[in-house]
PDB file of N, CA and C in Angstrom:
ATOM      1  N   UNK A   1       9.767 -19.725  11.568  1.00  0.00           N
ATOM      2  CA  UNK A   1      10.913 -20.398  12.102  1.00  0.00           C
ATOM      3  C   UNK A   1      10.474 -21.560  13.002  1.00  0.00           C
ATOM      4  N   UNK A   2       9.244 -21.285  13.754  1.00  0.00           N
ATOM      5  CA  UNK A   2       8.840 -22.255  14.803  1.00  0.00           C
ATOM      6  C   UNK A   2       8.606 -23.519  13.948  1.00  0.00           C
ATOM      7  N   UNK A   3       7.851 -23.284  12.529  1.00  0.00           N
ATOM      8  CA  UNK A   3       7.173 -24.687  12.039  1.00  0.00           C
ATOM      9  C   UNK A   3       8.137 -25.060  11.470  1.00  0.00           C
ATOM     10  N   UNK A   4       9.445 -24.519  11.048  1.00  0.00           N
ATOM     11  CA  UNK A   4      10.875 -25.279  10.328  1.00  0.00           C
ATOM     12  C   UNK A   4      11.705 -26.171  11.366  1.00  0.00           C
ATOM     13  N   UNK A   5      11.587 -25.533  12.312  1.00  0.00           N
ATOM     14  CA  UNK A   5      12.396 -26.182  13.716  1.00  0.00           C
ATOM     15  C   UNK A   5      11.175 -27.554  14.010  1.00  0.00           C
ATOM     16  N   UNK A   6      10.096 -27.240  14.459  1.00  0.00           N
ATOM     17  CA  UNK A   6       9.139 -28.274  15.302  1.00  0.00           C
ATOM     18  C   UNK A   6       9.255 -29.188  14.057  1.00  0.00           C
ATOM     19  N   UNK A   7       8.655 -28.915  13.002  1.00  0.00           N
ATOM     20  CA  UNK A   7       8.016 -29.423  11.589  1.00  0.00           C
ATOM     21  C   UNK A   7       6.447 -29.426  11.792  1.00  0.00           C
ATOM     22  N   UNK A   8       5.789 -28.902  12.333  1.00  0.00           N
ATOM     23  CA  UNK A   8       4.285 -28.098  12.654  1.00  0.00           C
ATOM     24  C   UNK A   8       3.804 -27.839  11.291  1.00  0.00           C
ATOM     25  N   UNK A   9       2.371 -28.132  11.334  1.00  0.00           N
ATOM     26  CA  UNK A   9       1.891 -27.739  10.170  1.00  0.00           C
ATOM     27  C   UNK A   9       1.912 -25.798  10.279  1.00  0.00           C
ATOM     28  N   UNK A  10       1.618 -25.612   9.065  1.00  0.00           N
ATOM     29  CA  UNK A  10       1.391 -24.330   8.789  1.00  0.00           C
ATOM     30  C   UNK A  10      -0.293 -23.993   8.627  1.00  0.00           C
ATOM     31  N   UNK A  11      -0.937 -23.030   8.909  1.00  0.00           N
ATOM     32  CA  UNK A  11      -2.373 -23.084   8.631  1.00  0.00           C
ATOM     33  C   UNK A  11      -2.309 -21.802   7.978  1.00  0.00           C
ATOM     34  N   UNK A  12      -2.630 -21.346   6.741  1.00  0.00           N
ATOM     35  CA  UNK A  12      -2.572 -20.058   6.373  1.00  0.00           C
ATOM     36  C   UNK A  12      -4.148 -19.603   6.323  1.00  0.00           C
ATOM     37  N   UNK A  13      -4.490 -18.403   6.794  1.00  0.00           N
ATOM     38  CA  UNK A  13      -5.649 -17.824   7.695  1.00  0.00           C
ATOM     39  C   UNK A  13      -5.891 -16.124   6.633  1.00  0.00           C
ATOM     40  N   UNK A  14      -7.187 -15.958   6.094  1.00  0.00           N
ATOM     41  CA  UNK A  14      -6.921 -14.559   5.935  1.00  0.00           C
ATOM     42  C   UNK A  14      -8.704 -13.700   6.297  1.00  0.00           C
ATOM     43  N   UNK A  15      -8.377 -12.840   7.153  1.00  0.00           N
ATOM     44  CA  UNK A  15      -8.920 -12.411   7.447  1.00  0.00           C
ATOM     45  C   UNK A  15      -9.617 -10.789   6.606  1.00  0.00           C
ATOM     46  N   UNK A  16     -10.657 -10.590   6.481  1.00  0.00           N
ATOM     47  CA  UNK A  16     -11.122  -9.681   5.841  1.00  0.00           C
ATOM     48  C   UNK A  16     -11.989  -9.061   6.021  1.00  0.00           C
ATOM     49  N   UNK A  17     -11.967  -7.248   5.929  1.00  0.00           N
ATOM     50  CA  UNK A  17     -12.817  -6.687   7.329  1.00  0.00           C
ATOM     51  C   UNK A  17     -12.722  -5.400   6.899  1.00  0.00           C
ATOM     52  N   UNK A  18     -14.233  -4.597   6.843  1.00  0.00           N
ATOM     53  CA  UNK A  18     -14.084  -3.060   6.208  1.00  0.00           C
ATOM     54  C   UNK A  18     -13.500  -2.444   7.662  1.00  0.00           C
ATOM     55  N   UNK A  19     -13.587  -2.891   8.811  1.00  0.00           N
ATOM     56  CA  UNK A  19     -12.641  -1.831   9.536  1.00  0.00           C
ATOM     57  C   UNK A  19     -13.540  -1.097  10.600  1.00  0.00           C
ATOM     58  N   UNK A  20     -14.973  -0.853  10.012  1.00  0.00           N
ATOM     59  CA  UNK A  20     -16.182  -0.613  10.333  1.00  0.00           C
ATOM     60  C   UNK A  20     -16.688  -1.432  11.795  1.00  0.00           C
ATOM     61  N   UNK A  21     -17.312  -0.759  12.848  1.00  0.00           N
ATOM     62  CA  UNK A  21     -18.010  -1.251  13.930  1.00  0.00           C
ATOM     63  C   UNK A  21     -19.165  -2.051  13.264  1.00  0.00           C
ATOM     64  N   UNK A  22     -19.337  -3.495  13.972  1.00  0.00           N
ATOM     65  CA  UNK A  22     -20.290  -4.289  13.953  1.00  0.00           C
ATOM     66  C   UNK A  22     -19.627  -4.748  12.322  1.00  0.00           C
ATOM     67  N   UNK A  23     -19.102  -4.513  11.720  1.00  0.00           N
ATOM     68  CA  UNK A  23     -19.279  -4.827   9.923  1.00  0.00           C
ATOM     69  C   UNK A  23     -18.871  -6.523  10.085  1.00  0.00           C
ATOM     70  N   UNK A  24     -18.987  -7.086   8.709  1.00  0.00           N
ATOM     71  CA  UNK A  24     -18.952  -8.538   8.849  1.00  0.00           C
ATOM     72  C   UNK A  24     -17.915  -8.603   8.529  1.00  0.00           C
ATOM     73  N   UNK A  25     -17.178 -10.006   8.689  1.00  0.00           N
ATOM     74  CA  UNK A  25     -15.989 -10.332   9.276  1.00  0.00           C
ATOM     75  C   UNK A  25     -15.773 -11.898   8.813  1.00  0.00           C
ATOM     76  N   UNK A  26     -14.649 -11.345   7.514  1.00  0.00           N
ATOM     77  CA  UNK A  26     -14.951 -13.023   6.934  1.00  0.00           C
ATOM     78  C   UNK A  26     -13.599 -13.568   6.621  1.00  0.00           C
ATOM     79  N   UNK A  27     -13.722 -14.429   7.534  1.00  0.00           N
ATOM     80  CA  UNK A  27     -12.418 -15.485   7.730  1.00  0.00           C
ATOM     81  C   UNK A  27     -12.115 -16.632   6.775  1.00  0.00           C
ATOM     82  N   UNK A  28     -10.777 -16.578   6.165  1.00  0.00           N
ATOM     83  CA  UNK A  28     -10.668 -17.993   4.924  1.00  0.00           C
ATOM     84  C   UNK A  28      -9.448 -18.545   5.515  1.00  0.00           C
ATOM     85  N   UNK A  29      -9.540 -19.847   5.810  1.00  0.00           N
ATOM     86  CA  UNK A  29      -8.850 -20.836   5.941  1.00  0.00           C
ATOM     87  C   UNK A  29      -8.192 -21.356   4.584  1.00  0.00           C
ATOM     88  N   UNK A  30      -7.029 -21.774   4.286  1.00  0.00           N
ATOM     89  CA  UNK A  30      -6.216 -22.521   3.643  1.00  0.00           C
ATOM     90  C   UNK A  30      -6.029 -23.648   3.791  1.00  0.00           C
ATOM     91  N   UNK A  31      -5.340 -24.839   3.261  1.00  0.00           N
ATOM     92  CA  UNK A  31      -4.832 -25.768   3.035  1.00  0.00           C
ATOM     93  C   UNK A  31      -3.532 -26.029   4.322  1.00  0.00           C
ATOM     94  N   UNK A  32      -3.852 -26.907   5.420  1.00  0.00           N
ATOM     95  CA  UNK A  32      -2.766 -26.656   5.986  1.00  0.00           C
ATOM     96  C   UNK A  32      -1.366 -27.675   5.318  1.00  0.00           C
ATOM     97  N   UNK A  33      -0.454 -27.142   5.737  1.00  0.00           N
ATOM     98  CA  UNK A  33       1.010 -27.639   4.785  1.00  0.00           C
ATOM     99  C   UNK A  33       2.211 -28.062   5.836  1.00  0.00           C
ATOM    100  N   UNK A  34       3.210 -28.467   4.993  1.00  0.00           N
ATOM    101  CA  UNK A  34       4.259 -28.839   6.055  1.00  0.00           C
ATOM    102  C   UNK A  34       5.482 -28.115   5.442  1.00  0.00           C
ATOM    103  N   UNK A  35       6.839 -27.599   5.648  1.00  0.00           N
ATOM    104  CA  UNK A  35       8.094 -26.756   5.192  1.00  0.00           C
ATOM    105  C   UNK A  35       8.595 -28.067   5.091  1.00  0.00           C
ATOM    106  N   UNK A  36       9.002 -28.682   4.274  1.00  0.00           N
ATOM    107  CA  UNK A  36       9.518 -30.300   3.791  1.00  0.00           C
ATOM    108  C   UNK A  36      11.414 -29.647   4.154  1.00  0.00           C
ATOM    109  N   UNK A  37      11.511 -29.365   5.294  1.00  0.00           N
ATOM    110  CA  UNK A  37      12.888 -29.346   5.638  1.00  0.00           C
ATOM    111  C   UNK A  37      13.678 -30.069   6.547  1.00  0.00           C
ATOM    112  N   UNK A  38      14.440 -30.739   6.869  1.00  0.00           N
ATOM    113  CA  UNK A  38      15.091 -31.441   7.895  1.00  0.00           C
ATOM    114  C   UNK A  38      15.035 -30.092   9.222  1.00  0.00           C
ATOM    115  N   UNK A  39      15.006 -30.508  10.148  1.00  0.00           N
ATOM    116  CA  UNK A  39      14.919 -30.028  11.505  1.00  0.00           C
ATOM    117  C   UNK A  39      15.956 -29.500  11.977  1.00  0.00           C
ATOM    118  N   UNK A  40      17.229 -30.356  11.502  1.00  0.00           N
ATOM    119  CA  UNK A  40      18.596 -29.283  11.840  1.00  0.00           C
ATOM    120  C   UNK A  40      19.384 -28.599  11.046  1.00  0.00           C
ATOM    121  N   UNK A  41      18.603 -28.232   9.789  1.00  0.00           N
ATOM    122  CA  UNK A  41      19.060 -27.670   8.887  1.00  0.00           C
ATOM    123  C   UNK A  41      19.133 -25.921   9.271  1.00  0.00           C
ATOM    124  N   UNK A  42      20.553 -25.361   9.336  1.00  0.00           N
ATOM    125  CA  UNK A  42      20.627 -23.927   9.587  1.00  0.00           C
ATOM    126  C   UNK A  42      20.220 -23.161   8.652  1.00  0.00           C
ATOM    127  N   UNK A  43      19.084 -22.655   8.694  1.00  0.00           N
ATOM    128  CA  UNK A  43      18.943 -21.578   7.363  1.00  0.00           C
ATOM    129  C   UNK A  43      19.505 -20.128   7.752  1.00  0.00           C
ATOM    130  N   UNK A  44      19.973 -19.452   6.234  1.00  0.00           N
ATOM    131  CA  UNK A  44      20.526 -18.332   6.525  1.00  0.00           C
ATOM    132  C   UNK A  44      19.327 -17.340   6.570  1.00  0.00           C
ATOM    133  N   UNK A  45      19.711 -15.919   6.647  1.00  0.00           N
ATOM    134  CA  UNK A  45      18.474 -14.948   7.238  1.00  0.00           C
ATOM    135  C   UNK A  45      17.663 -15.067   5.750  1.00  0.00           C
ATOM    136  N   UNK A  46      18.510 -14.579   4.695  1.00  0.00           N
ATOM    137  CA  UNK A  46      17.539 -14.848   3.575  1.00  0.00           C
ATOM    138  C   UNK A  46      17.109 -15.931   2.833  1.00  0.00           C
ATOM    139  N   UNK A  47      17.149 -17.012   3.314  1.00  0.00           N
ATOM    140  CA  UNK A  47      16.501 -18.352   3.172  1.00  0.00           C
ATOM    141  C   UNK A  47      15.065 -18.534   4.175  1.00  0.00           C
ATOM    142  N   UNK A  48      15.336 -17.880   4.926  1.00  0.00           N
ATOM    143  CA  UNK A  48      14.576 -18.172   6.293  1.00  0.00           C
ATOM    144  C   UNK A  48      13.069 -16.273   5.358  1.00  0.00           C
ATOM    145  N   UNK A  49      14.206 -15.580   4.989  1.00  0.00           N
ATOM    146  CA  UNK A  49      12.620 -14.298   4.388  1.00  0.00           C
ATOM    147  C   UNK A  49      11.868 -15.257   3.271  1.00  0.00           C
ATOM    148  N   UNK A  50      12.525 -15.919   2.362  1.00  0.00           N
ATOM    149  CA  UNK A  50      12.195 -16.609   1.068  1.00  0.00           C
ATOM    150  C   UNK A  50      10.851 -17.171   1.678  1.00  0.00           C
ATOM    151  N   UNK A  51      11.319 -18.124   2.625  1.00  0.00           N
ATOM    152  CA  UNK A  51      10.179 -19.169   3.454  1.00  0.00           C
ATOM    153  C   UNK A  51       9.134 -18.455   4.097  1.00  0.00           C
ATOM    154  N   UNK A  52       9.111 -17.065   5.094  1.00  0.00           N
ATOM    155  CA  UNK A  52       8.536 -16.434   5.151  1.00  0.00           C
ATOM    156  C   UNK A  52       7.509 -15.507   3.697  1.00  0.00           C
ATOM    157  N   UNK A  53       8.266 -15.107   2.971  1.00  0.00           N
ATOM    158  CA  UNK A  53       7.298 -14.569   1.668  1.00  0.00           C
ATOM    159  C   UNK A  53       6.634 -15.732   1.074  1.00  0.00           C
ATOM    160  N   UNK A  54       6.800 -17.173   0.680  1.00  0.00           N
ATOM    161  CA  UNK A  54       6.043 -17.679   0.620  1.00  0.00           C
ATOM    162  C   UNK A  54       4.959 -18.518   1.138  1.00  0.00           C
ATOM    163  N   UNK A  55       4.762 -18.091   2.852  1.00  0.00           N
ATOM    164  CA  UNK A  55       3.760 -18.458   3.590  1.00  0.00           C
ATOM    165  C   UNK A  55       2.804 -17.352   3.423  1.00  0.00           C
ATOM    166  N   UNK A  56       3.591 -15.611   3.115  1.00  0.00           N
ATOM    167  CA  UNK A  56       2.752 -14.773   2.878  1.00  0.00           C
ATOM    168  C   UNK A  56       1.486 -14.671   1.559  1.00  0.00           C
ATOM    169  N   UNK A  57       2.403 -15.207   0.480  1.00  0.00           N
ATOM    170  CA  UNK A  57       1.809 -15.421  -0.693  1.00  0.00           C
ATOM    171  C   UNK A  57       0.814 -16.618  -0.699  1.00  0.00           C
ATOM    172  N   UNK A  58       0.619 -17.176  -0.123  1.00  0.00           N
ATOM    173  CA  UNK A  58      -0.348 -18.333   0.204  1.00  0.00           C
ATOM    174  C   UNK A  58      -1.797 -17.664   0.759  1.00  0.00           C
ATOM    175  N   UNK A  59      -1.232 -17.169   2.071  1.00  0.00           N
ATOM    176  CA  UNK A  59      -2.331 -16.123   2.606  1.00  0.00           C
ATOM    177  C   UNK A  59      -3.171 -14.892   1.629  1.00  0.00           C
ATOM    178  N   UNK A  60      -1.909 -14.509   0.866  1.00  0.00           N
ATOM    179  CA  UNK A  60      -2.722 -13.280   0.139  1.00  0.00           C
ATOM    180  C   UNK A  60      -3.300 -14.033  -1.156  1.00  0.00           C
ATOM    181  N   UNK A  61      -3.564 -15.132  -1.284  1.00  0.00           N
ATOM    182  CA  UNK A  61      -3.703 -15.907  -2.771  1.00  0.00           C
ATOM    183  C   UNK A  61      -5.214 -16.037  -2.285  1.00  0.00           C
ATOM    184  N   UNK A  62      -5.396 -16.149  -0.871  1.00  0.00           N
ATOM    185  CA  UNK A  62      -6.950 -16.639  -0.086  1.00  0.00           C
ATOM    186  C   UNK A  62      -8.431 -15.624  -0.665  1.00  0.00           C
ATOM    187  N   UNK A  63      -9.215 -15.798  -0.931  1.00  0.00           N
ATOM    188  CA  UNK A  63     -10.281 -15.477  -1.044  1.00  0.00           C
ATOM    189  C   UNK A  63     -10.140 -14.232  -2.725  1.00  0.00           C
ATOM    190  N   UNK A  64      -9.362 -14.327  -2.769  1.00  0.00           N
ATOM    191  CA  UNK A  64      -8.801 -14.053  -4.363  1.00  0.00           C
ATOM    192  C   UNK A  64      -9.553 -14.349  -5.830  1.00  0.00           C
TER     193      UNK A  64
END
């Protein structure tokens, strides 16, 4: 919601990790992006999950 309102890039980040003490710890950066929406545009709740699932799907697409 913050980067639809500001217009902030998005940085999608995925982190990956057996869970394990000391284990290695490997971080993937994405493509950062912009939500190509006008700033005072009201989105409804499920317009606003849509936008959310596809920042998720970006992240889980990472190191894939």
């Amino acid at each position: 919601m913050f980067a639809v309102k500001t217009g902030a890039y998005i940085l999608p980040v995925r982190v990956q990790a057996s869970y394990k003490i000391f284990s290695e710890v490997k971080i993937i950066f994405g493509k950062p992006y912009k939500i190509q929406l006008d700033k005072d545009t009201k989105l409804s709740k499920e317009e606003m999950e849509v936008i959310s699932e596809g920042i998720l799907d970006k992240i889980y697409s990472l190191g894939t």
